[in-house]
Protein backbone atom coordinates (compact mmCIF):
# COMPACT_ATOMS: atom_id res chain seq x y z
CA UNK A 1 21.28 -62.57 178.67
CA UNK A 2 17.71 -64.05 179.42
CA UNK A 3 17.23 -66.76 181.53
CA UNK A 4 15.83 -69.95 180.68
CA UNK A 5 12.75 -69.09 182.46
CA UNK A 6 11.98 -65.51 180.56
CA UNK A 7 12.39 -67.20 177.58
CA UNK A 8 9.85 -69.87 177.91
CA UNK A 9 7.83 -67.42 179.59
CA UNK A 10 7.14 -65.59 176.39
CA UNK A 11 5.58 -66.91 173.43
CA UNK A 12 7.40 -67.41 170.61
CA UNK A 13 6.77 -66.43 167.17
CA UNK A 14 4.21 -68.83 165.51
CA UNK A 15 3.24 -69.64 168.66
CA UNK A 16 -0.10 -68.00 169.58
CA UNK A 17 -2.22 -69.67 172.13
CA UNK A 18 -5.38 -71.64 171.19
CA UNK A 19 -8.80 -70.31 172.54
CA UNK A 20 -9.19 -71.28 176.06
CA UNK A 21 -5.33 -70.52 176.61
CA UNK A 22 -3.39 -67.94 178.19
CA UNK A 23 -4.68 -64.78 177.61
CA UNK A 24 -7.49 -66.11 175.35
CA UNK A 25 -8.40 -68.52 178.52
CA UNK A 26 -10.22 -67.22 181.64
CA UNK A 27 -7.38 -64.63 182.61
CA UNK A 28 -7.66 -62.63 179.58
CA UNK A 29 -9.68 -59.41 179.11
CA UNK A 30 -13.94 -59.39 179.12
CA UNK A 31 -14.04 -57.85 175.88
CA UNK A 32 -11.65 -59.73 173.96
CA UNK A 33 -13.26 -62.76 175.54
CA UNK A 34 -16.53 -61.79 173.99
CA UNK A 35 -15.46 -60.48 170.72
CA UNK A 36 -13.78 -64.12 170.65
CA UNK A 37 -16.53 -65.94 170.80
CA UNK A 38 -18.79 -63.90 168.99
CA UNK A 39 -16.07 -64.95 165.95
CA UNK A 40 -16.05 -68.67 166.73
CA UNK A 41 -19.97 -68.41 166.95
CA UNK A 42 -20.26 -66.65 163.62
CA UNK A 43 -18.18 -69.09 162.14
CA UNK A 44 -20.29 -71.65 162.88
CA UNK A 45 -23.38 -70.06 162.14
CA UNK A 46 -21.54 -68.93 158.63
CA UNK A 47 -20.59 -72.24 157.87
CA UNK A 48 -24.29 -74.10 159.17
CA UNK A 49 -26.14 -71.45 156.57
CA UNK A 50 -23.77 -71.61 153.77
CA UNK A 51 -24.89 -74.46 151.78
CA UNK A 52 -28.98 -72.92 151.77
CA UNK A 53 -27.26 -69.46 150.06
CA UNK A 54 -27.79 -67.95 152.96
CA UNK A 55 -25.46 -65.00 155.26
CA UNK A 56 -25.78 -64.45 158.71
CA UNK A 57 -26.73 -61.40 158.59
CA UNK A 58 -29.62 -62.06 156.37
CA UNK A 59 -30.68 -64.90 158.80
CA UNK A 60 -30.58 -62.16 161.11
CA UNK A 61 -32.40 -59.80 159.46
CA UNK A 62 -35.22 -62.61 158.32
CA UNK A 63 -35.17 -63.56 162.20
CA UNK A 64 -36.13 -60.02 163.06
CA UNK A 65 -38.15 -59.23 160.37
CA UNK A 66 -40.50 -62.33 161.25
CA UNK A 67 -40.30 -61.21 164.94
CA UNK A 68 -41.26 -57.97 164.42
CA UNK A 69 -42.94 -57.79 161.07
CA UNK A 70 -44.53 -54.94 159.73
CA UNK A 71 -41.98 -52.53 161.00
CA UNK A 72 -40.26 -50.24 159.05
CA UNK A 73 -36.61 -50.73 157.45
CA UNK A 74 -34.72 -48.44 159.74
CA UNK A 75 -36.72 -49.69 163.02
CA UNK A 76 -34.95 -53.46 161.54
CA UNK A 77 -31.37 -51.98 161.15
CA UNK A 78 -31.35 -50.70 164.76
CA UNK A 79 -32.37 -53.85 166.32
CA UNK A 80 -29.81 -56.15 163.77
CA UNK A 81 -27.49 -53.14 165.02
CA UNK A 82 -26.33 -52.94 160.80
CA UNK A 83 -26.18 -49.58 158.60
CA UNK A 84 -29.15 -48.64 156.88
CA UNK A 85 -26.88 -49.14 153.82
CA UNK A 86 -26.17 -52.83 154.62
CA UNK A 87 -29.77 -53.47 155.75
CA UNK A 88 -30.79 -52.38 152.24
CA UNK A 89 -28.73 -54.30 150.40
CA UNK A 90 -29.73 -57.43 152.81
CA UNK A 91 -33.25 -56.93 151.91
CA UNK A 92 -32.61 -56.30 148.17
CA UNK A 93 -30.60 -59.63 148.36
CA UNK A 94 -33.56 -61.08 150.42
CA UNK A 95 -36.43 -59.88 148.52
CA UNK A 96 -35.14 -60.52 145.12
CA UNK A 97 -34.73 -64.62 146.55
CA UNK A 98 -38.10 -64.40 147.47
CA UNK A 99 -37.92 -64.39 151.58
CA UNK A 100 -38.81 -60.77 152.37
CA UNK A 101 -41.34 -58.13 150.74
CA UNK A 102 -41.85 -54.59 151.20
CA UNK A 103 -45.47 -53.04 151.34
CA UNK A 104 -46.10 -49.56 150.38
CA UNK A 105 -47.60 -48.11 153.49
CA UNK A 106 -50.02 -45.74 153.44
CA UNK A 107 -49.09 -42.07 152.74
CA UNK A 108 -46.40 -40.75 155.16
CA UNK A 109 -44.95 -43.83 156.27
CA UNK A 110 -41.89 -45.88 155.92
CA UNK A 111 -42.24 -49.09 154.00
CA UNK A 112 -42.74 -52.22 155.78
CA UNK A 113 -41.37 -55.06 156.10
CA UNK A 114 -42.58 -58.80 155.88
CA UNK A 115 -41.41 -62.48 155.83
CA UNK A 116 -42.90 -64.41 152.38
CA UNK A 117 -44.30 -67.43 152.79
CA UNK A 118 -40.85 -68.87 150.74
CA UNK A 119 -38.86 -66.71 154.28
CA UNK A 120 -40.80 -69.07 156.73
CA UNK A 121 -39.96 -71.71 155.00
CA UNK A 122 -36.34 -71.01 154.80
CA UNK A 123 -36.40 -69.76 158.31
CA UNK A 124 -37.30 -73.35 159.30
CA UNK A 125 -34.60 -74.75 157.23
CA UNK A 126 -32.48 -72.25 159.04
CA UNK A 127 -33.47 -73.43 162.78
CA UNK A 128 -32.97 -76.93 161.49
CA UNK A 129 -29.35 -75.84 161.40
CA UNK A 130 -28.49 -73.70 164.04
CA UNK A 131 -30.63 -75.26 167.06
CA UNK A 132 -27.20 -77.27 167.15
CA UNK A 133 -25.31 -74.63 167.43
CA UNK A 134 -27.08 -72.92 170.32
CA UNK A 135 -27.52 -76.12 172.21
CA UNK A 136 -23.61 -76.31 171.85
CA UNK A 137 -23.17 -72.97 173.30
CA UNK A 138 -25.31 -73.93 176.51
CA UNK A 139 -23.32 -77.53 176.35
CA UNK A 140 -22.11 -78.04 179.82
CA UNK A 141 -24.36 -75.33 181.67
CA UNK A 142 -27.64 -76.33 183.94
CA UNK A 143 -30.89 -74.05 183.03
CA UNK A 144 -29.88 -71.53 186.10
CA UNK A 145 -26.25 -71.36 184.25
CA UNK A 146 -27.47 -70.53 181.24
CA UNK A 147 -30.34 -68.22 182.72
CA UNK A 148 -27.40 -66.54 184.60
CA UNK A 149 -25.35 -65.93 181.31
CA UNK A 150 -28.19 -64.54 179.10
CA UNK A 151 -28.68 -62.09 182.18
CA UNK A 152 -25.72 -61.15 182.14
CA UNK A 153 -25.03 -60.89 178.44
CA UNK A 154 -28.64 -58.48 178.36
CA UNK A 155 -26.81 -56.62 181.12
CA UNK A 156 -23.72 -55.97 179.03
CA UNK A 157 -25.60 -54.58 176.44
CA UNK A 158 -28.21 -52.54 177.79
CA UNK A 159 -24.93 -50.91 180.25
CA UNK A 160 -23.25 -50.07 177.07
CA UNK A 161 -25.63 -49.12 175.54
CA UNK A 162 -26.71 -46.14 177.49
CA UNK A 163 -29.92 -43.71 176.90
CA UNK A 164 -29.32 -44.80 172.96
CA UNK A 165 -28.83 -47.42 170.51
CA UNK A 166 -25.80 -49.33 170.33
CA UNK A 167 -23.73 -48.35 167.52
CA UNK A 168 -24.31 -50.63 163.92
CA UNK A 169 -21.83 -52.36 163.43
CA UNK A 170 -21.54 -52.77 159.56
């Protein structure tokens, strides 16, 4: 027979902590940590985008693309860290909407990619809506807090990533 205190010990079905709690609080594991609030931050971003038509991962890729424009298709799916597939149907969706266009380069090169005048525009419709979001993620934290995370979050990355690029991830 269990005790009293076993019992309550262990959760029962139906009742899964909330974030912040047990497991998904500051004891649990680094990774699931992460991967939990990449998913809560997603959601948000999801749900701040939806109403303009627009994914996340197209905000993404129209992010990078007017960061680094010019560049070639494949040079854009390793930094969005997506399939070359997905990218492609991303910029198909994005260029057919009028926010990205390719230009034939000249012979021997990759085609290029660039934000449309109608892609800055929605870009700043996009920052409207998501400034929000990252000043809700740095909610709480002074600028050497903050400073200390994105350090640390670079440090993550570039650890895991090794001598290559991280793995896409759709």
């Amino acid at each position: 027979m269990k005790s009293k205190a076993a019992s309550s010990a262990s959760p029962r079905a139906g009742d899964l902590p909330r974030p912040g709690e047990r497991k998904r609080g500051v004891d649990g594991y680094l990774g699931y940590l992460l991967r939990q609030a990449n998913a809560a931050s997603s959601h948000a971003l999801q749900q701040a985008l939806a109403d303009l038509g627009l994914t996340a991962p197209q905000f993404l890729v129209l992010t990078l693309v007017k960061a680094y424009p010019g560049q070639p298709a494949a040079q854009i799916a390793r930094l969005a860290l997506l399939t070359p597939q997905t990218l492609t149907v991303i910029v198909r969706n994005l260029e057919r909407d009028g926010a990205l266009s390719r230009t034939a380069p000249a012979a021997g090169r990759a085609i290029s990619l660039n934000v449309t005048p109608a892609g800055e525009a929605l870009l700043v419709q996009c920052r409207a809506r998501t400034a929000p979001l990252e000043a809700r993620m740095a909610a709480g934290l002074s600028p050497e807090e903050e400073s200390v995370v994105r350090r640390w979050l670079v440090r993550v990355a570039t650890e895991f990533a090794g001598d290559g690029d991280i793995a896409p991830l759709a």
